[in-house]
Each structure stands twice: as C-alpha cells, then as structure tokens.
Protein backbone atom coordinates (compact mmCIF):
# COMPACT_ATOMS: atom_id res chain seq x y z
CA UNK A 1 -27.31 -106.76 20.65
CA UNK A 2 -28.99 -109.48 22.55
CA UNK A 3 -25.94 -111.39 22.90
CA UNK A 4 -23.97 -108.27 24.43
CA UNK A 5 -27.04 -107.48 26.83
CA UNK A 6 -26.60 -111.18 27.86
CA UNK A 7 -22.99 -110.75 28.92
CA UNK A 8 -23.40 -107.52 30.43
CA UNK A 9 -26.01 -108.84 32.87
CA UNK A 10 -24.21 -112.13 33.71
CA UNK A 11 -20.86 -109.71 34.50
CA UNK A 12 -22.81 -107.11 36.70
CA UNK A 13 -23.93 -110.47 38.49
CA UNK A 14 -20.28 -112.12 38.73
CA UNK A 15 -19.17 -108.76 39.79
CA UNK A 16 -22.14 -108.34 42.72
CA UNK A 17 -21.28 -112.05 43.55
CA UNK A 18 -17.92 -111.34 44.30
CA UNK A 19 -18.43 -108.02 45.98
CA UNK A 20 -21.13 -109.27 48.59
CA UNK A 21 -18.74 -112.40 49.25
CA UNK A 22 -15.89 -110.03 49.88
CA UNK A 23 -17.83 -108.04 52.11
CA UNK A 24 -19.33 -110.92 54.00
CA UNK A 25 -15.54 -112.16 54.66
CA UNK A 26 -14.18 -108.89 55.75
CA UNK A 27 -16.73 -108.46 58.65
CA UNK A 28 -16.35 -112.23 59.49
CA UNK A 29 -12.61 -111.15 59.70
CA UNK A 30 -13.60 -107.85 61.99
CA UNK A 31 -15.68 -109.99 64.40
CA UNK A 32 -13.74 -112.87 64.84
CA UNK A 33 -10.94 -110.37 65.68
CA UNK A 34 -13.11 -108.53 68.03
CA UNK A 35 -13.97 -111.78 69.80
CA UNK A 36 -10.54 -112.90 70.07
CA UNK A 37 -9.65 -109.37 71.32
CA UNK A 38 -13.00 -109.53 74.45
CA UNK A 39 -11.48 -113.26 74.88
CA UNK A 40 -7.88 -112.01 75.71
CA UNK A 41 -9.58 -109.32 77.72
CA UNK A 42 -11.50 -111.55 79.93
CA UNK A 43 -7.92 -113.91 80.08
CA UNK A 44 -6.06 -110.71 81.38
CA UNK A 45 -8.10 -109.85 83.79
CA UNK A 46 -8.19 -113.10 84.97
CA UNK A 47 -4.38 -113.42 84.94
CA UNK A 48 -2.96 -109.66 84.79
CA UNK A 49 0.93 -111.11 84.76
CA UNK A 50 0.54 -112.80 81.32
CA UNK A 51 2.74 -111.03 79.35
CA UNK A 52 2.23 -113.22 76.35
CA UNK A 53 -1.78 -112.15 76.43
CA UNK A 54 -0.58 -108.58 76.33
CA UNK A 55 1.56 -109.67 73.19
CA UNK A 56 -1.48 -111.24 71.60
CA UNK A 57 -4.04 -108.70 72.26
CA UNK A 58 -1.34 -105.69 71.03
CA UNK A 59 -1.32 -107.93 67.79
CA UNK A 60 -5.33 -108.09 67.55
CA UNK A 61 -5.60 -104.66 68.03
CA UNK A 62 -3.06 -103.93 65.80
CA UNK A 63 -4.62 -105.91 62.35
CA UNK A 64 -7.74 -104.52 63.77
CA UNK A 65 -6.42 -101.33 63.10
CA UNK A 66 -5.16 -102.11 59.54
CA UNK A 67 -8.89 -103.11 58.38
CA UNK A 68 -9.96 -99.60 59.88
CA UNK A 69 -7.68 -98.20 58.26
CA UNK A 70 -8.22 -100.24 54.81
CA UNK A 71 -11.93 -99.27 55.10
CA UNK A 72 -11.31 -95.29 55.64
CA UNK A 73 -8.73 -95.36 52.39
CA UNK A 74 -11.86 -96.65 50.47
CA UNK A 75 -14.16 -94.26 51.84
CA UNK A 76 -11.56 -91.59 50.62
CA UNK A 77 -10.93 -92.43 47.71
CA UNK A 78 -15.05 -93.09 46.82
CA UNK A 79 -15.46 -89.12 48.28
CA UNK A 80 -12.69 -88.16 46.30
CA UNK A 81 -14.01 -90.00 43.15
CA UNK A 82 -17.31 -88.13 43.57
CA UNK A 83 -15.76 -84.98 44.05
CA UNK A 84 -13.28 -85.32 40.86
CA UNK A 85 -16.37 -86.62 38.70
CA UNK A 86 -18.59 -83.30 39.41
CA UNK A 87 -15.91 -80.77 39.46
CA UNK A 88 -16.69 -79.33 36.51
CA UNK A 89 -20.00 -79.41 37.68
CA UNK A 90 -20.67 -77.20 40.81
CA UNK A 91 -24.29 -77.53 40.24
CA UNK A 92 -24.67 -81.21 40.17
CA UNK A 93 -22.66 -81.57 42.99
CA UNK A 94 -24.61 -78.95 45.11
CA UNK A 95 -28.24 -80.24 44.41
CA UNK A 96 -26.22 -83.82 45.36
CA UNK A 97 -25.82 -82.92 47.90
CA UNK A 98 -29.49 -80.82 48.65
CA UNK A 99 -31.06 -83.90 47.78
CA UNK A 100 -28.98 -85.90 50.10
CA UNK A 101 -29.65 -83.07 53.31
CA UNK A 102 -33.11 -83.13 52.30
CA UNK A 103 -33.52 -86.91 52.33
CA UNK A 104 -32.02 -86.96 56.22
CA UNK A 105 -34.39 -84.35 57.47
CA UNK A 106 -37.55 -86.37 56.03
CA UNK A 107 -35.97 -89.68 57.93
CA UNK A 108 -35.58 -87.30 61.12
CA UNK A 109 -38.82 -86.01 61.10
CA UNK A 110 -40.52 -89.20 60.36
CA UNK A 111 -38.70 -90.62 63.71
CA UNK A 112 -39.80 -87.94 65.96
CA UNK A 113 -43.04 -88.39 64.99
C-alpha cells in the first residue's frame, strides 16, 4: 500500500511537471509570435512596398491562428467531457453550475465594493 501511494504521488508530480512545462512553452511560442508579428508591423509601415514582409507576417498570423485554434479544440473537448460525465446526472450538473454563478457574483460584489 505504501509502495503504490509512493508511485502514485511521484506520477501526479511527473505528470504536473510536464504539464506546467508544456504550458510555459506554448505561451513562449504565442509571444514570440506576437512579437515577430508587431516587428513586421513596425517594418511595413516603415517600408509599405515589401512584399516579402507581407509574406512573413501572413505566415505569423497564420500559425498564430493554428495555436488559437489548438487551444479552442481543448476547451471543447474539456466542456464536452464535463457535459458527457454528468449527463446522467442533471442535478450535479445544475448545482455545478449554481455553485459556479454563485461564486462570480461574490467576486463581483466584492469588487464594487
């Protein structure tokens, strides 16, 4: 039993480990990209006949569009993982979300004050 609990912990930390490094990377990858892309920007204006800046900043924009778009298929499929989970469960899934409505307005009315 001890043994087991052992391994379980040290996986749960590999696993966090590898998650927070992959996350750390990705929004390296989104800011560098959106640097390069105000860079460009600033070059174009500078120069508006480059055509090959035009190239370069259509290509930016475009992988800066596929991490978007990696990022909303996550968020998806996590909603639609939550949903599947409780739908045999109306009742969890409405005081989920209660709980969650009532946690915003607490955070709202603890800014306005």
């Amino acid at each position: 039993q001890n043994t087991w609990d052992t391994m379980k912990a040290y996986t749960r930390g590999i696993i966090i480990d590898y998650t927070r490094k992959r996350n750390i990377e990705k929004k390296k990858k989104s800011k560098l990209l959106e640097e390069e892309y105000k860079r460009h920007e600033e070059e174009l204006q500078k120069s508006p006949q480059k055509k090959e800046v035009k190239i370069k900043m259509e290509m930016i924009k475009h992988k800066m569009g596929l991490l978007e778009k990696e990022e909303l298929a996550f968020k998806i499929k996590n909603a639609k993982q939550n949903y599947f989970e409780d739908a045999n469960k109306p009742g969890r899934w409405l005081s989920y979300k209660l709980r969650k409505e009532r946690q915003s307005k607490r955070i709202n009315c603890l800014i306005n004050q």
